[in-house]
PDB file of N, CA and C in Angstrom:
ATOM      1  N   UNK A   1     127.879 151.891 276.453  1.00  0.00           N
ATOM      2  CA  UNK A   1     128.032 150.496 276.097  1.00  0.00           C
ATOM      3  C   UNK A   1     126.967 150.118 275.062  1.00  0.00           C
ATOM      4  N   UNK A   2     127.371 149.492 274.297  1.00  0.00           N
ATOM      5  CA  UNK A   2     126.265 148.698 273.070  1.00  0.00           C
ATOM      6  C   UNK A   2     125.667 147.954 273.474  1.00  0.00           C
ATOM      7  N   UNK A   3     124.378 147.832 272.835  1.00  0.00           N
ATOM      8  CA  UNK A   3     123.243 146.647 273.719  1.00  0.00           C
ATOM      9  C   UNK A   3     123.748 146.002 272.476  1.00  0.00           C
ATOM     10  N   UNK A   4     123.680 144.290 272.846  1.00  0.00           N
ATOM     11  CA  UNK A   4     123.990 143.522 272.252  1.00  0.00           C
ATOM     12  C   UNK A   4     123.569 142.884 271.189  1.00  0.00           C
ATOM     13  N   UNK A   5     121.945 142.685 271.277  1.00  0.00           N
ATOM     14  CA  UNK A   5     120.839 142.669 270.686  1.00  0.00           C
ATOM     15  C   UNK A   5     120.789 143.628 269.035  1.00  0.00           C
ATOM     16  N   UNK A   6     121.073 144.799 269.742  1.00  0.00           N
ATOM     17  CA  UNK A   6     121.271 145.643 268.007  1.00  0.00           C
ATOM     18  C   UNK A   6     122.446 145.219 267.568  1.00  0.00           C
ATOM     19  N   UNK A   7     123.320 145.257 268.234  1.00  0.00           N
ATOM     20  CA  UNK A   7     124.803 145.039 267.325  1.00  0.00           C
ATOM     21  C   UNK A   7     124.477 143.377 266.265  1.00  0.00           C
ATOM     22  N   UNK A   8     124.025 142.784 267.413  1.00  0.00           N
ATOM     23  CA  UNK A   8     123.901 141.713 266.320  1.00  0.00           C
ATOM     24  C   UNK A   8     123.036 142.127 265.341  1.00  0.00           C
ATOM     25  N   UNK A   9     122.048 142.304 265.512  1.00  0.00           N
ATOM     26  CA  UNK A   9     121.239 142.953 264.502  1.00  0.00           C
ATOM     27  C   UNK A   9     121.716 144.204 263.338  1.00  0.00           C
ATOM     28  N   UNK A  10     122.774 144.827 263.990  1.00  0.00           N
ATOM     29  CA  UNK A  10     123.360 145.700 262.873  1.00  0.00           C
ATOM     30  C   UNK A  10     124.510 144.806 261.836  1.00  0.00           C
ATOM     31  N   UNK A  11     125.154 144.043 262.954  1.00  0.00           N
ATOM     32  CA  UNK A  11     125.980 143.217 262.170  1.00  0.00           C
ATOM     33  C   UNK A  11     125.336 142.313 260.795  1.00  0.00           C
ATOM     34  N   UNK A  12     124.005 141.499 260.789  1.00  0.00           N
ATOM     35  CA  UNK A  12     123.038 141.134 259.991  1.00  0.00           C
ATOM     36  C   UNK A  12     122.962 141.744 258.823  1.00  0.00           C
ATOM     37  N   UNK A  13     122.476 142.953 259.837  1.00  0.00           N
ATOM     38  CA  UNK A  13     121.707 143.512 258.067  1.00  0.00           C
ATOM     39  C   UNK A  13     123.019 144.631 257.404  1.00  0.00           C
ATOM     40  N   UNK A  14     124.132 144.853 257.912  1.00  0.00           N
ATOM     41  CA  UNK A  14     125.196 145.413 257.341  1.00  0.00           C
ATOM     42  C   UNK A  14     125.957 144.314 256.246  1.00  0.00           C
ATOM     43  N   UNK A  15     125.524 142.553 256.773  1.00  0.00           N
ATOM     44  CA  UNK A  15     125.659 141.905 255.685  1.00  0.00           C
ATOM     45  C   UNK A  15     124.969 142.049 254.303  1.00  0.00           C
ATOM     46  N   UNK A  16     124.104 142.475 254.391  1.00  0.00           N
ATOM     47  CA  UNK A  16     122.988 142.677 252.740  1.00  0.00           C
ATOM     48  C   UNK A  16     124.221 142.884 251.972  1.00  0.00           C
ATOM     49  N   UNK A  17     123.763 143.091 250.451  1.00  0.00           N
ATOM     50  CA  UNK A  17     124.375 143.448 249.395  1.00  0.00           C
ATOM     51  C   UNK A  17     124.416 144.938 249.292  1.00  0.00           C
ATOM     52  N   UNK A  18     125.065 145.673 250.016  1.00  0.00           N
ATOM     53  CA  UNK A  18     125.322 147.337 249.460  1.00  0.00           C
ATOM     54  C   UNK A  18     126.327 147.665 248.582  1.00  0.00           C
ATOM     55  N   UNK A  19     125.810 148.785 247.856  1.00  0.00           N
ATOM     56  CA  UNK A  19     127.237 149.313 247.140  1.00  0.00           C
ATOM     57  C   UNK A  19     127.824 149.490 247.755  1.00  0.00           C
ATOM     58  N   UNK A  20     129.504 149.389 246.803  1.00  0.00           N
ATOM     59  CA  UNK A  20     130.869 150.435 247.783  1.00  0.00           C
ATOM     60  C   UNK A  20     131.054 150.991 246.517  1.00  0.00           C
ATOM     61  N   UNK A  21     131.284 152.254 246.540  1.00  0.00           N
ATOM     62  CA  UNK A  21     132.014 153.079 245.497  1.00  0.00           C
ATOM     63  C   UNK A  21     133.329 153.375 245.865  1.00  0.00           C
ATOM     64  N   UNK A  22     134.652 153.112 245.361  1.00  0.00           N
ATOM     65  CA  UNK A  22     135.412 153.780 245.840  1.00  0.00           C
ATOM     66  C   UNK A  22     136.481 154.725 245.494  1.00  0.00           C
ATOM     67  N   UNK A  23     136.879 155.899 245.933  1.00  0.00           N
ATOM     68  CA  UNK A  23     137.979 156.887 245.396  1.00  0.00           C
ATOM     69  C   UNK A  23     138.874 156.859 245.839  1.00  0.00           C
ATOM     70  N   UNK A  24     139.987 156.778 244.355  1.00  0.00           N
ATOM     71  CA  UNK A  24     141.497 156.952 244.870  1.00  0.00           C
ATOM     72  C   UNK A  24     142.015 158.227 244.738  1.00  0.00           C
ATOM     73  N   UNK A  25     142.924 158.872 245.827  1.00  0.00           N
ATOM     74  CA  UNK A  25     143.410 159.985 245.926  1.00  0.00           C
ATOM     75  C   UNK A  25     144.797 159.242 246.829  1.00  0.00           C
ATOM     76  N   UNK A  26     145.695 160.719 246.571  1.00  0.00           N
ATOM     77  CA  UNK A  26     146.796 160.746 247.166  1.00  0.00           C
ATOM     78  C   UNK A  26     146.810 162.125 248.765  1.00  0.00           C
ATOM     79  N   UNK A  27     147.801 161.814 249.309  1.00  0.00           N
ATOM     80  CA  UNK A  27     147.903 162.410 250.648  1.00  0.00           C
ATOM     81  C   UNK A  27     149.202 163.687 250.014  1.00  0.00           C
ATOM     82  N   UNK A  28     148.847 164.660 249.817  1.00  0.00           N
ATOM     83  CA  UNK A  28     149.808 165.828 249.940  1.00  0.00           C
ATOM     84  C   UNK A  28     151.651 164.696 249.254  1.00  0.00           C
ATOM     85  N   UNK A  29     151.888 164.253 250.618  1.00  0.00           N
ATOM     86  CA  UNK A  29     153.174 163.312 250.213  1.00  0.00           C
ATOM     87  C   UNK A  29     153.315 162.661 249.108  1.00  0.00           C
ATOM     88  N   UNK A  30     152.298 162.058 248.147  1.00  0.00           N
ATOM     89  CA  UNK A  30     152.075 161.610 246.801  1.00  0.00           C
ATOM     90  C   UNK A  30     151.706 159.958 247.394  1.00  0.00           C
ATOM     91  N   UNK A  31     151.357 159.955 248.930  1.00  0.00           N
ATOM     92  CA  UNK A  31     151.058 158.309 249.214  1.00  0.00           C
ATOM     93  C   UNK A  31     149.896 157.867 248.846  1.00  0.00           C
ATOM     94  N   UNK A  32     149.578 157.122 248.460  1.00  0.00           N
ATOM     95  CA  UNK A  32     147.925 156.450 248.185  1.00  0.00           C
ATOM     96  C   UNK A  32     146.937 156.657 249.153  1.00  0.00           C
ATOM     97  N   UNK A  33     145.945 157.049 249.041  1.00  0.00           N
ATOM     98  CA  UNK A  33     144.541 157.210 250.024  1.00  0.00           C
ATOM     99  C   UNK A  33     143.463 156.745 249.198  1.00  0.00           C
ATOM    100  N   UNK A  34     142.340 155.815 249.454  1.00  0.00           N
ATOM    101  CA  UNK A  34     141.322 155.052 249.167  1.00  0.00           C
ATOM    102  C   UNK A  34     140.228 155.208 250.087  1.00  0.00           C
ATOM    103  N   UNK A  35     138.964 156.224 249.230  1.00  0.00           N
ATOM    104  CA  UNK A  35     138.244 156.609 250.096  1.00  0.00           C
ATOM    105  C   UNK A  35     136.662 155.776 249.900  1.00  0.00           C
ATOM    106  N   UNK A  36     135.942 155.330 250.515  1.00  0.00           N
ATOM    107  CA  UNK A  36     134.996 154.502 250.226  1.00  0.00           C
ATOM    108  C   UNK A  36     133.317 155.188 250.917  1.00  0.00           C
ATOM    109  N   UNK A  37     132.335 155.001 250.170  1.00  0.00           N
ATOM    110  CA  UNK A  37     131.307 154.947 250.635  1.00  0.00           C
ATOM    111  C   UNK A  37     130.205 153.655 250.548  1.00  0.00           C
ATOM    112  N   UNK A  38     128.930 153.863 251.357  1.00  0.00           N
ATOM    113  CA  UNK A  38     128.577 153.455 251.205  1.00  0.00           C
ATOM    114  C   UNK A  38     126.933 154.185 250.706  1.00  0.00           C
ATOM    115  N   UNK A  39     126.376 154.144 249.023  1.00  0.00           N
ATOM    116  CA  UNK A  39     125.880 155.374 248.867  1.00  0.00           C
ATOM    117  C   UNK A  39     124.515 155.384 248.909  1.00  0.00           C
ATOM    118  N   UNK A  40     123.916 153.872 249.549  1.00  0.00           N
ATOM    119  CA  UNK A  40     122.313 153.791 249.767  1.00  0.00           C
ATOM    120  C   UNK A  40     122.188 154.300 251.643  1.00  0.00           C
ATOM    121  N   UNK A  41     123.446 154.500 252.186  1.00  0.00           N
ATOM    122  CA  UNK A  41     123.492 154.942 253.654  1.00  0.00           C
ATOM    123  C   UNK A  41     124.029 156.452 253.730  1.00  0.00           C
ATOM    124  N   UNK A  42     123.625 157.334 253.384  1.00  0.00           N
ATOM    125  CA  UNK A  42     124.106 158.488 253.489  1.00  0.00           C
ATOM    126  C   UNK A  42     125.000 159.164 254.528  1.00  0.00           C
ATOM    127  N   UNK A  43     126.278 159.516 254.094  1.00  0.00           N
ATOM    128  CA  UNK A  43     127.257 159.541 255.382  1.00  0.00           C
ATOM    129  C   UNK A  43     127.913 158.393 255.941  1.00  0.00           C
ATOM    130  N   UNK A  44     127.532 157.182 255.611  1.00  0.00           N
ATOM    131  CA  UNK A  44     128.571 155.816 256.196  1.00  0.00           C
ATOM    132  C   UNK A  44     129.682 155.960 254.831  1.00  0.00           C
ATOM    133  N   UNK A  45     130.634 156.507 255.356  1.00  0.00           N
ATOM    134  CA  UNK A  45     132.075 156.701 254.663  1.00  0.00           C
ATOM    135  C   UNK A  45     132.912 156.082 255.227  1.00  0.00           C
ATOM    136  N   UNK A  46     134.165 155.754 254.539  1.00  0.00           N
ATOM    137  CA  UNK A  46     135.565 155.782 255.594  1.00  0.00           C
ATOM    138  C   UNK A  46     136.906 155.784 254.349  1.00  0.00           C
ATOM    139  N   UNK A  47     138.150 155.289 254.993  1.00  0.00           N
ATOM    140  CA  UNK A  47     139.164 155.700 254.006  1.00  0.00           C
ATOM    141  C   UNK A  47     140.054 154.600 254.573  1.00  0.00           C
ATOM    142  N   UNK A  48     140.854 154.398 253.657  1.00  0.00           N
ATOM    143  CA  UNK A  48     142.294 153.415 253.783  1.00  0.00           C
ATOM    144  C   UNK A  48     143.557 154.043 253.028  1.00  0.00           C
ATOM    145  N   UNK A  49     144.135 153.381 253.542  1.00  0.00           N
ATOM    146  CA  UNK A  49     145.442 153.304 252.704  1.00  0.00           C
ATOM    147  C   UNK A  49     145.955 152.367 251.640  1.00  0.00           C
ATOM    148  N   UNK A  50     144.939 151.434 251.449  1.00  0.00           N
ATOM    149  CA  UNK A  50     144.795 150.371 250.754  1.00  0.00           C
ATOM    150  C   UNK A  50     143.723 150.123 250.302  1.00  0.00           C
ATOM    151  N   UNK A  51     142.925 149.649 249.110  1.00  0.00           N
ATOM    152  CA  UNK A  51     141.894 149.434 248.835  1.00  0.00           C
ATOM    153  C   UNK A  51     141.030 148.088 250.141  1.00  0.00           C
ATOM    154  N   UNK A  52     141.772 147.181 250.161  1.00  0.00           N
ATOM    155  CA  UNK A  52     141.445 145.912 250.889  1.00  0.00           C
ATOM    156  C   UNK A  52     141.168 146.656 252.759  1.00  0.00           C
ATOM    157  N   UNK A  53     142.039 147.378 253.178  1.00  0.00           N
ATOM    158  CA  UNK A  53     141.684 148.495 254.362  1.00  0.00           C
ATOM    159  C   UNK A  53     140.966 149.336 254.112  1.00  0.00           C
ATOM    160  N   UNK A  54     140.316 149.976 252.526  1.00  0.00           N
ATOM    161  CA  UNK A  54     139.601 150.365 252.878  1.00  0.00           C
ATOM    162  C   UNK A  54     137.863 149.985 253.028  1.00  0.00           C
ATOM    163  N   UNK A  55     138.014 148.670 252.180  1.00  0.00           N
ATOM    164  CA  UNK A  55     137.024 148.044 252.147  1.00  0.00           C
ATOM    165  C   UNK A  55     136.941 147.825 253.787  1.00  0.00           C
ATOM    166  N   UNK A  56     137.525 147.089 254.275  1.00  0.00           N
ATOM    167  CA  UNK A  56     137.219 146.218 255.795  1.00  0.00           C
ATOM    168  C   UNK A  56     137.333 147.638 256.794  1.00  0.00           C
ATOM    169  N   UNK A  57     137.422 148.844 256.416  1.00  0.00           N
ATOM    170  CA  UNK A  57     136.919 149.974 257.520  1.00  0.00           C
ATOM    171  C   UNK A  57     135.289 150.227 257.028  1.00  0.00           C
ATOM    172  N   UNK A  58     135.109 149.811 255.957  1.00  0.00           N
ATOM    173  CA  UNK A  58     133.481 150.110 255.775  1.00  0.00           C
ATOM    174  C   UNK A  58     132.926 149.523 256.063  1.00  0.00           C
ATOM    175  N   UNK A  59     133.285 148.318 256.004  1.00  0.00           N
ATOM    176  CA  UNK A  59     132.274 147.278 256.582  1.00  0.00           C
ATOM    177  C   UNK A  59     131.985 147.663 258.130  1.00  0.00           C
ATOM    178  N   UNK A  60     133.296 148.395 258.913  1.00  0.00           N
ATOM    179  CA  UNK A  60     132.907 148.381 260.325  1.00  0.00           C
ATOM    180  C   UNK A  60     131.973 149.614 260.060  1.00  0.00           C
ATOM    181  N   UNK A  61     132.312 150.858 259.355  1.00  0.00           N
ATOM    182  CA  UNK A  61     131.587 151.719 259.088  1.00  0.00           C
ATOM    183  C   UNK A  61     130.400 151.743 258.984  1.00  0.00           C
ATOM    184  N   UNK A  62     129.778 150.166 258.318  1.00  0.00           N
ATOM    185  CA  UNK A  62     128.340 150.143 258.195  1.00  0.00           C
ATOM    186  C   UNK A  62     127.827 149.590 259.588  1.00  0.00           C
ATOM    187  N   UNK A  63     128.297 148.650 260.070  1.00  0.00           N
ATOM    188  CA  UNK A  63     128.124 148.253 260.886  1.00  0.00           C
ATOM    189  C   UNK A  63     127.533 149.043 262.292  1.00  0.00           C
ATOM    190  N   UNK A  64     128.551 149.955 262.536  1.00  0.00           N
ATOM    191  CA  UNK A  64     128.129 151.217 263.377  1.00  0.00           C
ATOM    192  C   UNK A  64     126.854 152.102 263.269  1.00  0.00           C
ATOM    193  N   UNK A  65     126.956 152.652 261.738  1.00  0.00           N
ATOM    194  CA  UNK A  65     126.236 153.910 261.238  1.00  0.00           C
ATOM    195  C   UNK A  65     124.545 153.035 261.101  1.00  0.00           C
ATOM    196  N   UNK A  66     124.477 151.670 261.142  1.00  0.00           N
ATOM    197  CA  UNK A  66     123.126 150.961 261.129  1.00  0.00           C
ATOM    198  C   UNK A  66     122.823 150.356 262.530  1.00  0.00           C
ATOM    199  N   UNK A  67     124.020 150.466 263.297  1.00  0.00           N
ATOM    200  CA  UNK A  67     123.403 150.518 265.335  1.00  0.00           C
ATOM    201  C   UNK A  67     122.731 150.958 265.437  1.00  0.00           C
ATOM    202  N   UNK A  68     123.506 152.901 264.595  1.00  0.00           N
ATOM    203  CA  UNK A  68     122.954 153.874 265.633  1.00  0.00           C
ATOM    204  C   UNK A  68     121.936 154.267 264.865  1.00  0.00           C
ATOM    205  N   UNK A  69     121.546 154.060 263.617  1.00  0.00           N
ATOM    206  CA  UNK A  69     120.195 154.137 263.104  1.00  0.00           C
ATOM    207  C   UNK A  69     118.795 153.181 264.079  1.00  0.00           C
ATOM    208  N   UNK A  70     119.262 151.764 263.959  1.00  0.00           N
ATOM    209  CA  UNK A  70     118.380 151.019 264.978  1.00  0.00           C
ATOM    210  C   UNK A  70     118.201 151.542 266.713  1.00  0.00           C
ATOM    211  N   UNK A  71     119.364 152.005 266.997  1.00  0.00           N
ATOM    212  CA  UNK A  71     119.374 152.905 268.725  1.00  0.00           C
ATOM    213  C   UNK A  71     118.232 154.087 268.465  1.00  0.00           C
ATOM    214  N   UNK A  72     118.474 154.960 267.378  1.00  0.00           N
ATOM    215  CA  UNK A  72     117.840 156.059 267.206  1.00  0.00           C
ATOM    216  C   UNK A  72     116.276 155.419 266.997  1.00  0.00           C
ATOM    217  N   UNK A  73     116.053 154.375 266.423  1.00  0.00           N
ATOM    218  CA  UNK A  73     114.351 154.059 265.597  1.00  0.00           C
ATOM    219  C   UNK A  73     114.349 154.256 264.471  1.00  0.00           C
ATOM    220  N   UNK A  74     115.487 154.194 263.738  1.00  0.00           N
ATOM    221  CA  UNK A  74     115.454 155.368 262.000  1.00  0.00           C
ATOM    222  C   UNK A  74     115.392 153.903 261.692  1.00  0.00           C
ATOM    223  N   UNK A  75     114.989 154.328 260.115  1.00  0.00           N
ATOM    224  CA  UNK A  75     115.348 152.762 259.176  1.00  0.00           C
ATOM    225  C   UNK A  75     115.924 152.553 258.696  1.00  0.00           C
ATOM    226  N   UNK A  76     116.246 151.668 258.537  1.00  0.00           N
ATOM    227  CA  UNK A  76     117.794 151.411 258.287  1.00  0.00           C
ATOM    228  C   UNK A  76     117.119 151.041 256.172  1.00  0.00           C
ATOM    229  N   UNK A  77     118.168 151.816 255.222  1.00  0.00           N
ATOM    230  CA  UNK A  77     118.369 151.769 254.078  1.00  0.00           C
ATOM    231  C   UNK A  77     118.500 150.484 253.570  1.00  0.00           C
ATOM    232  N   UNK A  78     117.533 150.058 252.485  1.00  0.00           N
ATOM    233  CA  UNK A  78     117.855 148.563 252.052  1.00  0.00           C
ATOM    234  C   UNK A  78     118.656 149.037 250.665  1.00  0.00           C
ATOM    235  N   UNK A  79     119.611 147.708 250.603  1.00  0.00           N
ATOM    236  CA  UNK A  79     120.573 147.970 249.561  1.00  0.00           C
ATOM    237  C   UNK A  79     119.779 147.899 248.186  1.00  0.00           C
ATOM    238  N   UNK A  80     119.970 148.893 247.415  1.00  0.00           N
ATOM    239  CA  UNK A  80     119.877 148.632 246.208  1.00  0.00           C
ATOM    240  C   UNK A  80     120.363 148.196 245.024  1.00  0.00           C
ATOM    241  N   UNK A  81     119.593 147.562 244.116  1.00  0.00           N
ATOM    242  CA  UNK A  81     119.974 146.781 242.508  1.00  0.00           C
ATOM    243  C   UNK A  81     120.864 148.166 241.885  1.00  0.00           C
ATOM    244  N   UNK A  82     122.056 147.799 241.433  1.00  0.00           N
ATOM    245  CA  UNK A  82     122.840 148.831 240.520  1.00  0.00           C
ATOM    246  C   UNK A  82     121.779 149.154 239.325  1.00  0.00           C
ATOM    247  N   UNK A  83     121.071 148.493 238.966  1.00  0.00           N
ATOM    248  CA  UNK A  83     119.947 148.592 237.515  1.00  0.00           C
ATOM    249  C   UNK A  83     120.183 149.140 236.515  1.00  0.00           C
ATOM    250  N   UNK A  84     121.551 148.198 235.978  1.00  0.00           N
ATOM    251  CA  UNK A  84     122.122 148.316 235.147  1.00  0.00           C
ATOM    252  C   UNK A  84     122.664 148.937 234.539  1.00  0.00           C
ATOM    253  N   UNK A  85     123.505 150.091 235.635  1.00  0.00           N
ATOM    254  CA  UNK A  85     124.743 150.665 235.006  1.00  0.00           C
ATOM    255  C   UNK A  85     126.010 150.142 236.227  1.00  0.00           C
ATOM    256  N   UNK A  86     126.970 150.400 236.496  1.00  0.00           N
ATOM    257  CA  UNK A  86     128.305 150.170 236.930  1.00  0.00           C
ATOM    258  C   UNK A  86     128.881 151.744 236.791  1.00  0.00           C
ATOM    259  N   UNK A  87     129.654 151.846 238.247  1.00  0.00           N
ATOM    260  CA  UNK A  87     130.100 153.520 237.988  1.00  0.00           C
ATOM    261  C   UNK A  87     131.528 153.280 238.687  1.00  0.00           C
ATOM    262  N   UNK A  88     132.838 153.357 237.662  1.00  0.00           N
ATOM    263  CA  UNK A  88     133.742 153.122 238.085  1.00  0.00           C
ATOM    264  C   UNK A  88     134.667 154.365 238.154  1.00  0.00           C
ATOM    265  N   UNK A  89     135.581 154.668 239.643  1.00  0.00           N
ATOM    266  CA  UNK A  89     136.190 155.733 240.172  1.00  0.00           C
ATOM    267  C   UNK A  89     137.594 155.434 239.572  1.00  0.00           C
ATOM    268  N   UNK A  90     137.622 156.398 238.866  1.00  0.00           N
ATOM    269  CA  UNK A  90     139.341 156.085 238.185  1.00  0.00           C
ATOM    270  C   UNK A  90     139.924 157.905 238.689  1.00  0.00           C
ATOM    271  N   UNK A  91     139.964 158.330 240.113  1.00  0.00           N
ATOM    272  CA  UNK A  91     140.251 159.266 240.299  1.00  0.00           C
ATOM    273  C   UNK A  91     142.037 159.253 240.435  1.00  0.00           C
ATOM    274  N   UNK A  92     142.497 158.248 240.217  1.00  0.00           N
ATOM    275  CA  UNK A  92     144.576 158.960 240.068  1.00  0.00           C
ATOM    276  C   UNK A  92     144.495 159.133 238.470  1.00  0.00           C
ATOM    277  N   UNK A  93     143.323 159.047 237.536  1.00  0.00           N
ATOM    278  CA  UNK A  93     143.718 159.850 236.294  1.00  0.00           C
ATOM    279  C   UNK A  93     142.713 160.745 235.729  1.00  0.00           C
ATOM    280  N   UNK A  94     141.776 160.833 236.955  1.00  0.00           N
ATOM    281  CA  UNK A  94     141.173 162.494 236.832  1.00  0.00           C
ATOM    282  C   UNK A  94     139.771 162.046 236.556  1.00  0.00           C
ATOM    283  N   UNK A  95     139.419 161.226 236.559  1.00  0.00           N
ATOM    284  CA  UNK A  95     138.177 160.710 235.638  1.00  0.00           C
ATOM    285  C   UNK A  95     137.391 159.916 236.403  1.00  0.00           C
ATOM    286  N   UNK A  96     136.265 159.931 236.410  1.00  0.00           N
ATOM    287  CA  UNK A  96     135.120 158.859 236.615  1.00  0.00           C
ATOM    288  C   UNK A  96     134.679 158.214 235.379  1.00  0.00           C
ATOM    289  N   UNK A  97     134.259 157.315 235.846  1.00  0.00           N
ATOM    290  CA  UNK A  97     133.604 156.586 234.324  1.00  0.00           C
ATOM    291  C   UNK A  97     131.879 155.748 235.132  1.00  0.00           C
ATOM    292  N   UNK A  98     131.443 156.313 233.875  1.00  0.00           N
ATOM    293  CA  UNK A  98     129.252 155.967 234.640  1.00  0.00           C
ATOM    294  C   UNK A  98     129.330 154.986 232.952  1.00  0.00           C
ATOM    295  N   UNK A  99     129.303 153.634 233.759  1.00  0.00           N
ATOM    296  CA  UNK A  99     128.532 152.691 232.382  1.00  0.00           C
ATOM    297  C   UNK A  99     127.407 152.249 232.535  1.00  0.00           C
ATOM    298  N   UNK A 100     126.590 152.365 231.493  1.00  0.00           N
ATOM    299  CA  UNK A 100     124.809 152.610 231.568  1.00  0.00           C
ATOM    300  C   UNK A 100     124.749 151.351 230.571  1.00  0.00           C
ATOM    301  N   UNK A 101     124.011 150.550 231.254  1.00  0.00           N
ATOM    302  CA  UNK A 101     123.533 149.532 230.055  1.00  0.00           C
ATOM    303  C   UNK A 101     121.587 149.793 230.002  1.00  0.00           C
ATOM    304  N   UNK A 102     121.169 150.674 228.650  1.00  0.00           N
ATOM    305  CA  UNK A 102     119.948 151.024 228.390  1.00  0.00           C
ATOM    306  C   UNK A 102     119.114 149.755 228.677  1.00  0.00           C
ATOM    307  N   UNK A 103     117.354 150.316 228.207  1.00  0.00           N
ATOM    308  CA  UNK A 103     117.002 149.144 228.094  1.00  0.00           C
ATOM    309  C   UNK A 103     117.459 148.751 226.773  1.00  0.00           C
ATOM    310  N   UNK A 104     117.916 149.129 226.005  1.00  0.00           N
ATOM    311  CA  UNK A 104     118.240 148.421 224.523  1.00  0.00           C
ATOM    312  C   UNK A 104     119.581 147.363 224.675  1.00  0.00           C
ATOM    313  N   UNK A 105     120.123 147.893 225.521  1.00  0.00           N
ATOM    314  CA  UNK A 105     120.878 146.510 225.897  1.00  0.00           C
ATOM    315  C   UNK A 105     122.601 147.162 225.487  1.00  0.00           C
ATOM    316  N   UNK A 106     122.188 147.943 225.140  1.00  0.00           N
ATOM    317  CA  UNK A 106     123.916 148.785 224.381  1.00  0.00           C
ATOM    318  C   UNK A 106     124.300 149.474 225.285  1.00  0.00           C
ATOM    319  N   UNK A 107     126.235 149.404 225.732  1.00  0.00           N
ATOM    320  CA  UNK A 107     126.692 149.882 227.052  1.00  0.00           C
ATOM    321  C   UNK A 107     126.705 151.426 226.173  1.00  0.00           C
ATOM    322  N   UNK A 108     126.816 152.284 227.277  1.00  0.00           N
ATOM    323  CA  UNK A 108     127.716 153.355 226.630  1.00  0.00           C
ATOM    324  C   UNK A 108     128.056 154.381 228.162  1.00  0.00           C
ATOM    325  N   UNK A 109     129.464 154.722 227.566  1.00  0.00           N
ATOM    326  CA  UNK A 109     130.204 155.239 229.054  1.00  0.00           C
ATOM    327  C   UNK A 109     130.195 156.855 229.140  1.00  0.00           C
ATOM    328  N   UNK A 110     129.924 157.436 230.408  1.00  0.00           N
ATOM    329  CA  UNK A 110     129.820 158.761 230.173  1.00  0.00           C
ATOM    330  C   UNK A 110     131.537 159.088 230.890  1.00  0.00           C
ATOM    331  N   UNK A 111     132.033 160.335 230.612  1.00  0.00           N
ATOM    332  CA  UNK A 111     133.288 160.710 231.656  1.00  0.00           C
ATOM    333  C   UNK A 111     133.198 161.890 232.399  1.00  0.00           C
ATOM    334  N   UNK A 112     133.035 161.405 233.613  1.00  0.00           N
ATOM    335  CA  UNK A 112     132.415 162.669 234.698  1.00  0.00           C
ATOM    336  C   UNK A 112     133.663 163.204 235.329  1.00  0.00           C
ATOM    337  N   UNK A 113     133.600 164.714 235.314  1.00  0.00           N
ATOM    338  CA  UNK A 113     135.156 165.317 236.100  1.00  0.00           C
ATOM    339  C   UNK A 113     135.258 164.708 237.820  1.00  0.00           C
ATOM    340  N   UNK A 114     136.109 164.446 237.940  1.00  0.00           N
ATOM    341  CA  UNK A 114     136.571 164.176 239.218  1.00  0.00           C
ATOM    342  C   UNK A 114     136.964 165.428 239.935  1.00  0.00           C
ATOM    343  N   UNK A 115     135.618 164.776 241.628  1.00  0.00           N
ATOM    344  CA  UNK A 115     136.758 166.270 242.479  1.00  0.00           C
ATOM    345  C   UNK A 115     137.641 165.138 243.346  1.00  0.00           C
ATOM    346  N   UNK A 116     138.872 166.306 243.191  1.00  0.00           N
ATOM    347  CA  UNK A 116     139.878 165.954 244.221  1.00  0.00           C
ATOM    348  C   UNK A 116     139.416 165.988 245.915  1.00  0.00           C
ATOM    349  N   UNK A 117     139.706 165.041 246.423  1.00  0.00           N
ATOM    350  CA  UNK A 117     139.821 165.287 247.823  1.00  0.00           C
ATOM    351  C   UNK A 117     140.869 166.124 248.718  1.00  0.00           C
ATOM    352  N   UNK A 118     140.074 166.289 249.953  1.00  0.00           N
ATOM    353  CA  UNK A 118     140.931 167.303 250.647  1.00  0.00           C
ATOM    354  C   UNK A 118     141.391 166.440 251.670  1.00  0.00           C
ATOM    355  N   UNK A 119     142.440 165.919 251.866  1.00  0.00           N
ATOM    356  CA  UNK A 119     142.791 164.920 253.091  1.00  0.00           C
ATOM    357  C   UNK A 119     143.980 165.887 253.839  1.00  0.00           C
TER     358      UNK A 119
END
């Protein structure tokens, strides 16, 4: 059973501002799969079938994976500033895209190979 005390307390600080990164892949069948992390919590993952499901399984995702950090005594990861790049998952056309805004102030986009998932 959950002590109540952390959950609220995980529930709290799972509110902060964390990244979600998220990847789209398909299921063998060609159906949509949306896989999400969360990447200042190492290992708080989850997946949907929908982007909007897969968002609201991470949130429970964080929620959990920062209990059992507080149950354990670990510390729990504070979210970090993107600091000024944006890294967008365009995995149904093979591609990542990393946009870096320097300090000079000029975007420029790199294109990183995408791995496929194994679902």
């Amino acid at each position: 059973m959950m002590d109540k005390n952390l959950l609220k307390r995980a529930t709290e600080l799972a509110k902060r501002p964390y990244q979600v990164q998220i990847f789209a892949d398909e299921y063998e069948d060609g159906e949509p799969t949306y896989f999400v992390r969360t990447p200042e919590i190492l290992g708080c993952v989850s997946h949907g079938d929908t982007i909007p499901e897969a968002l609201e399984w991470i949130e429970s995702a964080r929620v959990d994976f920062i209990y059992f950090l507080l149950e354990d005594g670990l510390p729990v990861p504070d979210p970090q500033p993107l600091r000024g790049h944006l890294r967008i998952s365009m995995s149904e056309f093979g591609h990542d895209f990393a946009l870096a805004m320097p300090d000079s102030g000029a975007a420029c986009a790199t294109i990183l190979q995408s791995q496929p998932a194994v679902v």
